[in-house]
Protein backbone atom coordinates (compact mmCIF):
# COMPACT_ATOMS: atom_id res chain seq x y z
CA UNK A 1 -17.01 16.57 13.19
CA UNK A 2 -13.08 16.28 14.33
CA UNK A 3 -13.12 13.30 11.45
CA UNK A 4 -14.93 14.91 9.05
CA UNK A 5 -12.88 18.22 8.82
CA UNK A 6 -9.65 16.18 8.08
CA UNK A 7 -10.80 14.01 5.10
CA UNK A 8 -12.49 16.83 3.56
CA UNK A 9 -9.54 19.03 4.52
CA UNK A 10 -7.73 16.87 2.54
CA UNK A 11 -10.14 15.80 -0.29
CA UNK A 12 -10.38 19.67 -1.07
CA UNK A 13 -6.95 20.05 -1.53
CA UNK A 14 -6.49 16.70 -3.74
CA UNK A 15 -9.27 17.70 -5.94
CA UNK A 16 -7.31 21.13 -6.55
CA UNK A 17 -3.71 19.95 -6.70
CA UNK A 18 -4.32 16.85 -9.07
CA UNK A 19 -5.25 19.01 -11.56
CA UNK A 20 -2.54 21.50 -11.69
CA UNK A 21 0.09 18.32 -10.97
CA UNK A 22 -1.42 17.42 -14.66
CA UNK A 23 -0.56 20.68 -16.37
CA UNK A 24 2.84 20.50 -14.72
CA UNK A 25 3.66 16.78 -15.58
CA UNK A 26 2.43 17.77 -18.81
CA UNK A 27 4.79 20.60 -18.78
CA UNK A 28 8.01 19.47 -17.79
CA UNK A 29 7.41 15.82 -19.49
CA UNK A 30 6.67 13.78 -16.12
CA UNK A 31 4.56 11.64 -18.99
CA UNK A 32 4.01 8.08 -19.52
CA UNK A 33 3.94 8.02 -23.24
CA UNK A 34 3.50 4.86 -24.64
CA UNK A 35 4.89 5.63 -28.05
CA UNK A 36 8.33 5.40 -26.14
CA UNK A 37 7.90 3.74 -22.40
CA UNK A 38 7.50 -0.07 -23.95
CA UNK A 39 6.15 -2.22 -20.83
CA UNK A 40 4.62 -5.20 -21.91
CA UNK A 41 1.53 -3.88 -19.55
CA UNK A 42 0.83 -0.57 -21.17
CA UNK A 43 -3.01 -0.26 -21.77
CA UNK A 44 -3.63 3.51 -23.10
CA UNK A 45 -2.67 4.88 -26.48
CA UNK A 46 -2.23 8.70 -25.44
CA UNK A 47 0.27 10.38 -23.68
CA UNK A 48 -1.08 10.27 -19.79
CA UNK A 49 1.06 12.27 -16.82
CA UNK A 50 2.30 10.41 -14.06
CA UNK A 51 3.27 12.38 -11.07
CA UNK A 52 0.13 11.41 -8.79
CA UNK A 53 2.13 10.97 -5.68
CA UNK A 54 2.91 15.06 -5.49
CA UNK A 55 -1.30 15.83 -5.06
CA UNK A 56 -1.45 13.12 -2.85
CA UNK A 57 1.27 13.19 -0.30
CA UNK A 58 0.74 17.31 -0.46
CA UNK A 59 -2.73 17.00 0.42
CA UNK A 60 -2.07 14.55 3.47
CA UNK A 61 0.94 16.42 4.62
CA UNK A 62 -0.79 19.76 4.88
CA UNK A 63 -4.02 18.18 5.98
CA UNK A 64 -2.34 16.07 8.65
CA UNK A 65 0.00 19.34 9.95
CA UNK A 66 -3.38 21.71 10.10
CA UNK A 67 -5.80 19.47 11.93
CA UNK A 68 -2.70 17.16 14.24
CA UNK A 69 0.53 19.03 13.74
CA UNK A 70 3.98 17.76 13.95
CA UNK A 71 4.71 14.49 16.24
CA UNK A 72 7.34 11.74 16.54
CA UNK A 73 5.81 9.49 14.31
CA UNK A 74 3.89 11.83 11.90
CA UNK A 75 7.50 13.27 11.24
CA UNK A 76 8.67 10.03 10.25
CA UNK A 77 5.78 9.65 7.98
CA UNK A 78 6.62 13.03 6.37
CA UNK A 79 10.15 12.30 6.15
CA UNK A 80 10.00 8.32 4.17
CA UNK A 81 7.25 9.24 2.30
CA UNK A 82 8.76 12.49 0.55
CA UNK A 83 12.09 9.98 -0.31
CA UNK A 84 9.70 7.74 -1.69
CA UNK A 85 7.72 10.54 -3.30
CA UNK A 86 10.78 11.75 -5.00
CA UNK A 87 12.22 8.28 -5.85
CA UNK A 88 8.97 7.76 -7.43
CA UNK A 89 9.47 11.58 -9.48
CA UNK A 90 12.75 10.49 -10.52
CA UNK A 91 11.62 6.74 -11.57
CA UNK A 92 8.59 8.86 -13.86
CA UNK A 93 10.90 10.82 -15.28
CA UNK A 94 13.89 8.61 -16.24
CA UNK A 95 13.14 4.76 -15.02
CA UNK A 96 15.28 4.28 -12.66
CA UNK A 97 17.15 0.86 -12.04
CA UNK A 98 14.85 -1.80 -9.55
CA UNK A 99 17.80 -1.58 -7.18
CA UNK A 100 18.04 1.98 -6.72
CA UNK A 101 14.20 2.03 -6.26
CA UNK A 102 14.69 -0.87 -3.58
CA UNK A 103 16.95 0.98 -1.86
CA UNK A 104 15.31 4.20 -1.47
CA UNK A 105 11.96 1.65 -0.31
CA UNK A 106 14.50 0.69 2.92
CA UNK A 107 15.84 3.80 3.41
CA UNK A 108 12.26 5.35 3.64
CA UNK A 109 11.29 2.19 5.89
CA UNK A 110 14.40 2.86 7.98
CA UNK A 111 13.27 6.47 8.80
CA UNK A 112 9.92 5.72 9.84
CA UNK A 113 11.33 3.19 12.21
CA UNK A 114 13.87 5.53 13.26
CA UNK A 115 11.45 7.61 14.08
CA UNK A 116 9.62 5.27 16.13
CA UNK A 117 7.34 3.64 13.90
CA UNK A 118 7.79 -0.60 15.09
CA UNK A 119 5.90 -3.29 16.26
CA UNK A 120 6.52 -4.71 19.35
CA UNK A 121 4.18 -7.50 19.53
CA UNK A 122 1.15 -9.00 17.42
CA UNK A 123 -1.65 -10.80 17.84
CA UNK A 124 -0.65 -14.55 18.24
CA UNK A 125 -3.50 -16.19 15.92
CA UNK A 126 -1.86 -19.61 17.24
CA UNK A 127 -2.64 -18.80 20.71
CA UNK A 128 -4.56 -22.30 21.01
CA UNK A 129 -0.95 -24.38 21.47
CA UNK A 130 -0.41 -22.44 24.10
CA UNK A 131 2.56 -20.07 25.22
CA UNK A 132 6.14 -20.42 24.31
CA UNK A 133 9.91 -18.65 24.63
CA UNK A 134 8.72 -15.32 22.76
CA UNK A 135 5.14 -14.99 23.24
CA UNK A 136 2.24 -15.35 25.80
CA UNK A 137 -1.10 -16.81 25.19
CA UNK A 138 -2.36 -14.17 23.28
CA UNK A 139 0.42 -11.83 21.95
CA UNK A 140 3.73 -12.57 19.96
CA UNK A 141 6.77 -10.30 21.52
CA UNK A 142 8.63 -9.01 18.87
CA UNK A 143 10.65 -6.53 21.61
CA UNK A 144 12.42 -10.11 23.13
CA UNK A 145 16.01 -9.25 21.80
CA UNK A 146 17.39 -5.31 22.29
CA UNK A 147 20.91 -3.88 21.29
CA UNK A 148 20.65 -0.79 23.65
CA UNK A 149 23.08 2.15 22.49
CA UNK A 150 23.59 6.07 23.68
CA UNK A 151 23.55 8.56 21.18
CA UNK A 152 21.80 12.11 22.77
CA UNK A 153 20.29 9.61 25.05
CA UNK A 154 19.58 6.17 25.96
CA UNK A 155 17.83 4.04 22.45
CA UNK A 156 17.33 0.36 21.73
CA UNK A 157 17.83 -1.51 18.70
CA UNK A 158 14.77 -3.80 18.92
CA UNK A 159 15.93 -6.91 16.45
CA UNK A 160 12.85 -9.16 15.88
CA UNK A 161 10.13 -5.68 16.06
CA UNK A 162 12.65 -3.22 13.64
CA UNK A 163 13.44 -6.11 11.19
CA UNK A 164 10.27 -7.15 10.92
CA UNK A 165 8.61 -4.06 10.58
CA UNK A 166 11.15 -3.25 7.86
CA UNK A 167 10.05 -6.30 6.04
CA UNK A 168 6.33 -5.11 6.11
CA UNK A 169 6.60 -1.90 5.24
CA UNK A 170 8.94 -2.78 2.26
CA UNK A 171 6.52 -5.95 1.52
CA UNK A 172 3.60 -3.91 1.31
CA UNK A 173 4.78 -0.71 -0.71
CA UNK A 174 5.99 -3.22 -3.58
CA UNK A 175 2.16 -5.40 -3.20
CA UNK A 176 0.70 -2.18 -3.55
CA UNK A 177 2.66 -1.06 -6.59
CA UNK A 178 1.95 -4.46 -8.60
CA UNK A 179 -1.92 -3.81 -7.35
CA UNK A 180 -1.61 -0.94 -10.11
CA UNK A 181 -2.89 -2.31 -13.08
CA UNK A 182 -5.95 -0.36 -14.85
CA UNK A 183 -7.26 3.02 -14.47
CA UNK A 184 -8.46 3.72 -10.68
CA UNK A 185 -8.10 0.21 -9.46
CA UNK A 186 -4.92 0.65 -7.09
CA UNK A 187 -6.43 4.03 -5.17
CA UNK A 188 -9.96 2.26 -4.77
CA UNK A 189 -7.77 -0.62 -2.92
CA UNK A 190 -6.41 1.85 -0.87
CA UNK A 191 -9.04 3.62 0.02
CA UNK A 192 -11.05 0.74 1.27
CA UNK A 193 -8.08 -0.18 3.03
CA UNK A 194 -7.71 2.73 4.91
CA UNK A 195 -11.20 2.94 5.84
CA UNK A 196 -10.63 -0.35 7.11
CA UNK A 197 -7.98 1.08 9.19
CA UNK A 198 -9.92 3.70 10.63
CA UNK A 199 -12.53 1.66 11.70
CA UNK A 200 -10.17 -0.63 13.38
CA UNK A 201 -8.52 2.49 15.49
CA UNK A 202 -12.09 3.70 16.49
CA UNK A 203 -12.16 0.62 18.30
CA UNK A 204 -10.06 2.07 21.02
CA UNK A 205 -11.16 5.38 20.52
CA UNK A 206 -10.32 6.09 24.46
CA UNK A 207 -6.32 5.96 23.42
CA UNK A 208 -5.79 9.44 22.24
CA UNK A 209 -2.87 8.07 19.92
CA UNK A 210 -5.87 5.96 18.17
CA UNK A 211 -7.84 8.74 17.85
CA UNK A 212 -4.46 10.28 16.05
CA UNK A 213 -3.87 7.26 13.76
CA UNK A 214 -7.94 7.14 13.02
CA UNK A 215 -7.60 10.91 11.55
CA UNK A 216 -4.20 9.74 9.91
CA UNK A 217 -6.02 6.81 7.75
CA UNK A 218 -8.74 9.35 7.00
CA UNK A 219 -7.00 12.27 5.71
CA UNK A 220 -4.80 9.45 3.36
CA UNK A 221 -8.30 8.64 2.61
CA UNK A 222 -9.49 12.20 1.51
CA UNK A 223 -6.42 12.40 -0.28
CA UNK A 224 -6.62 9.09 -2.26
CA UNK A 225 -10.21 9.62 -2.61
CA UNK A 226 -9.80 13.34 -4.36
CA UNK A 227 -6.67 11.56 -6.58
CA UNK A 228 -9.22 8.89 -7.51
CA UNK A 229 -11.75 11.27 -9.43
CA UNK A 230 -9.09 11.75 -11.81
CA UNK A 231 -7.66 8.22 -12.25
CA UNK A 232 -10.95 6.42 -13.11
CA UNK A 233 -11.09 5.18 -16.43
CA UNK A 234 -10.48 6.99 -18.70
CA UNK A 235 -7.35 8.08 -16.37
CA UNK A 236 -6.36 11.67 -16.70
CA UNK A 237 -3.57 11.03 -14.61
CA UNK A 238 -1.29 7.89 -13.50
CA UNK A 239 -0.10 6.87 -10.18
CA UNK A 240 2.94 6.20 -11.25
CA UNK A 241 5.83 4.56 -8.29
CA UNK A 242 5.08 8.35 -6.50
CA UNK A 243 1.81 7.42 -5.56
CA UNK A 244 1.93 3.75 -5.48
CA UNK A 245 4.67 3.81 -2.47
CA UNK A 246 3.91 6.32 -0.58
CA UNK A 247 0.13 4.88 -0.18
CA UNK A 248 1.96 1.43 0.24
CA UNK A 249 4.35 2.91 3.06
CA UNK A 250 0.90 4.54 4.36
CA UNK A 251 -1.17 1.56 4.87
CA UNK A 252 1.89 0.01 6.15
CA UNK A 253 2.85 2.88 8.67
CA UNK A 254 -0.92 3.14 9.88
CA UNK A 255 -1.34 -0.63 10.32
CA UNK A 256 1.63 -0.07 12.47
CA UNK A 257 0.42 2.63 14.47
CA UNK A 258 -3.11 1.48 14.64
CA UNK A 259 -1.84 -1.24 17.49
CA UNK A 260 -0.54 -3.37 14.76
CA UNK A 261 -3.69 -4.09 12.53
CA UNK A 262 -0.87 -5.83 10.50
CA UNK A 263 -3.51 -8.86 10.04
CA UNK A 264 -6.61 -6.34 9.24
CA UNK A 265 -4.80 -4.68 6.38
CA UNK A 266 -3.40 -8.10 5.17
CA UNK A 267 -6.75 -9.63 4.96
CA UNK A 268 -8.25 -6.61 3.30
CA UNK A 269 -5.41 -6.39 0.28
CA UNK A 270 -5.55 -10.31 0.58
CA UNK A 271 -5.60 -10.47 -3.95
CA UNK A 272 -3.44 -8.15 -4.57
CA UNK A 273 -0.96 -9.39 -2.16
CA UNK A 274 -1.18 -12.95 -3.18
CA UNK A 275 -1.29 -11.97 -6.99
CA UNK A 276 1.97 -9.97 -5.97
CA UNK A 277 3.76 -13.42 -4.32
CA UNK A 278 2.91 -15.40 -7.13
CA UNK A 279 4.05 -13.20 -9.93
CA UNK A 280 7.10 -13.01 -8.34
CA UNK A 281 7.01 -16.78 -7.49
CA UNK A 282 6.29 -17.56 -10.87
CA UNK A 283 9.12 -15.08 -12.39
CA UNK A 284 11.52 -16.96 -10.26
CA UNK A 285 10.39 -19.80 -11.35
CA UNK A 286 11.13 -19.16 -15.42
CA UNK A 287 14.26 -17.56 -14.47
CA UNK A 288 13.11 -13.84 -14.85
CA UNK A 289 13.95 -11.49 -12.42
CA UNK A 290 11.60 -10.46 -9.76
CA UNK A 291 11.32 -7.17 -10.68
CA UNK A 292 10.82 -7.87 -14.55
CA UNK A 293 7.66 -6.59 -16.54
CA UNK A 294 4.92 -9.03 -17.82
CA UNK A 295 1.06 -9.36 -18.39
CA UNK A 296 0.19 -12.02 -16.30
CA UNK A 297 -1.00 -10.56 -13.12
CA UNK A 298 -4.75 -10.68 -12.05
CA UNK A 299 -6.09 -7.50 -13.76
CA UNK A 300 -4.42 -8.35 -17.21
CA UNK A 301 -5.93 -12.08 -16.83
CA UNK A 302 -9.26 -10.26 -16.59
CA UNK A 303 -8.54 -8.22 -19.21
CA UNK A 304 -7.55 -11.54 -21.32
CA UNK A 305 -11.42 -12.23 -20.62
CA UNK A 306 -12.87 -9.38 -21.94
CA UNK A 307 -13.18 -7.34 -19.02
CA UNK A 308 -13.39 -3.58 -19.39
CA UNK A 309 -10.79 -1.15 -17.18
CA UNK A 310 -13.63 0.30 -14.72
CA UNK A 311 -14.90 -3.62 -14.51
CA UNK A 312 -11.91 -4.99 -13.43
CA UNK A 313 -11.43 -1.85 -10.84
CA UNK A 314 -14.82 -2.11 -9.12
CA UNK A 315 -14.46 -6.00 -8.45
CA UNK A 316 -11.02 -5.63 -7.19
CA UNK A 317 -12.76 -2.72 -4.74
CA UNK A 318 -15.77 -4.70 -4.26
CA UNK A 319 -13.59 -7.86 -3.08
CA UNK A 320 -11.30 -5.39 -0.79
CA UNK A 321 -14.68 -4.02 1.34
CA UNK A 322 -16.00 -7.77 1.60
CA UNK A 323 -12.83 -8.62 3.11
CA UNK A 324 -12.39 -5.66 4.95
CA UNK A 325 -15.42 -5.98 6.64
CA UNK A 326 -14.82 -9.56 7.40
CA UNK A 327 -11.45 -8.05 9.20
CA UNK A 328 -13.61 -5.61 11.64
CA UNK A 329 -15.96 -8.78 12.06
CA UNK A 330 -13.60 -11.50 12.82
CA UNK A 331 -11.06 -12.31 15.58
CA UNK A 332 -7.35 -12.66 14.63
CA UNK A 333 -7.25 -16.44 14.41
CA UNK A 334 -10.30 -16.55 11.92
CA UNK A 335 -9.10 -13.92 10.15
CA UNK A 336 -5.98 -16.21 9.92
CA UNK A 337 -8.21 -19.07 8.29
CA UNK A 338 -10.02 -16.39 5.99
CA UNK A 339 -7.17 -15.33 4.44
CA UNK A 340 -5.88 -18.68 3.66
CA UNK A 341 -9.13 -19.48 2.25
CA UNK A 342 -9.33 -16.50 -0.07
CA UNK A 343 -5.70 -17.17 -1.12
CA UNK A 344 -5.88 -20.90 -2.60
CA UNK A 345 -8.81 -19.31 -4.04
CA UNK A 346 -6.59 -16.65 -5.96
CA UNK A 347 -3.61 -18.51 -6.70
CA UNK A 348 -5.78 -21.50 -7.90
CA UNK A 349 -8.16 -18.63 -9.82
CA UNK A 350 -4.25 -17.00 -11.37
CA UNK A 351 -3.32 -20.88 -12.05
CA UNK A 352 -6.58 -21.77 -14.20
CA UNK A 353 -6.18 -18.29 -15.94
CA UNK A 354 -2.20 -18.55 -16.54
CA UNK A 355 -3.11 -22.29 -18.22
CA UNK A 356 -6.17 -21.26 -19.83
CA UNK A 357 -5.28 -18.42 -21.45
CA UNK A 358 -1.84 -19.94 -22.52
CA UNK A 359 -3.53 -22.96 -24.20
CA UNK A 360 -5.86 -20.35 -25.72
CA UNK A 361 -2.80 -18.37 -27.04
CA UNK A 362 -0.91 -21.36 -28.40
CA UNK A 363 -4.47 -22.76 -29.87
């Protein structure tokens, strides 16, 4: 029952608040309209709101202060994901440069951190060469290397844990955003995910901060899940960057917190972290700027195929709960060697489509 009464908690209020953030993006023009926004990826015909990370982060906030309240870490939480929440608001409304949106991505990372939110260690999946300088037979140390400083009392600067824990939280708001593709398919990879994650923290159910973290990844669940109803094709609402990075800075944040499940949630958003390294591999590549717009990730190869929208969203979900459960199943150095597995299988899968479809195009 203490699990239940947050996700609903914050189901209940999703369900209610996506609707009204509709009239309101309707209202004051928080619109994708496609008449005037020209991406290269634009699917849908109609004017659509954006605006979807205002239900979502206000059903998790108030869900998450009524049934935990305020902590260290919960703050921190609060505090990056309403900077990415408006960042996102501001992008909707006026398309902001990639820069400034990069930018406000670290600055929300930074907080969380500040605010606690690092990894000292993870699991060493390599533990079979044995131990080394900066980790022990089982564990990598991330903590090794500390810049201690006073300010209203004794902190450290831990290098290797806060830098890389920048990196992921960054990495994984920007994987999550290119995950968003067609109509409900980046909220169903979400929601699996954090299911994944709450599974993971029952596992040490007899830490009271998992227990915390479990309810966490369930009430982002209740609130993705009540956001969802609305985005499955045929979408009544977008994402848009609002929701996409504060769910990315979620998972990321609760992987954290969930005794650095960094390889669980990795393994679980396995394709549409890969798809996001190779598209930006591949814009590199053709001189093109990371960042740039094209139709050449997964979901718009699919849709080259002749898959529908709601097709292409329930494999993509499908594929996330295999995986997931083969991350609650597996230890940390198979997990290891089923992720690499189910990459080559993607990027050579994104090769064959990228040639294919190109020789179909020129043909």
């Amino acid at each position: 029952m203490s699990f239940i009464i947050p996700f609903l908690l914050a189901l209940g209020i999703s369900l209610i608040a996506t609707p009204i953030t509709i009239f309101y993006a309707k209202k004051y023009s928080f619109v994708d309209n496609p008449k005037k926004h020209k991406h290269p990826a634009i699917l849908h015909k109609k004017i659509i709101p954006r605006a979807g990370g205002v239900p979502i982060f206000l059903a998790f906030a108030v869900a998450a202060l009524l049934t935990i309240g305020i902590t260290k870490a919960i703050s921190g939480i609060f505090l990056g994901g309403l900077i990415l929440v408006i960042i996102g608001l501001v992008d909707d409304k006026i398309d902001l440069n990639n820069w400034w949106k990069l930018a406000g991505q670290i600055l929300a990372a930074g907080v969380a951190i500040g605010f606690g939110v690092g990894i000292s260690f993870i699991t060493n999946p390599l533990h079979i060469f044995g131990s080394g300088s900066f980790w022990t037979e089982e564990v990598l140390r991330l903590d090794v290397w500390r810049i201690p400083f006073n300010f209203l009392g004794e902190h450290s600067i831990l290098i290797l844990a806060d830098l890389f824990a920048l990196f992921w939280i960054v990495w994984v708001i920007n994987m999550v955003n290119f995950s968003s593709g067609v109509d409900g398919q980046m909220p169903g990879i979400v929601l699996v995910t954090l299911f994944v994650l709450f599974a993971a923290s029952l596992r040490f159910a007899v830490d009271p901060s998992q227990l915390v973290v479990a309810k966490l990844a369930l009430i982002g669940a209740g609130a993705t899940f009540g956001f969802l109803i609305y985005n499955f094709y045929p979408a009544k609402i977008f994402p848009g960057d609002s929701a996409s990075y504060f769910l990315g800075f979620l998972i990321a944040v609760v992987a954290i917190l969930s005794g650095a499940k960094v390889g669980a949630a990795i393994l679980v958003m396995t394709i549409p972290l890969v798809d996001g390294v190779f598209t930006i591999f591949r814009r590199l590549a053709i001189g093109k700027s990371p960042f740039s717009d094209d139709r050449n990730h997964l979901q718009h190869l699919l849709l080259g195929l002749g898959w529908g929208q709601r097709r292409i969203a329930l494999f993509y979900w499908l594929l996330c709960a295999i995986l997931g459960a083969v991350a609650l199943l597996l230890p940390s150095e198979e997990k290891l060697f089923a992720g690499a597995v189910v990459a080559v299988i993607v990027i050579g899968g994104l090769l064959w489509l990228n040639i294919g479809l190109s020789t179909k195009a020129r043909g």
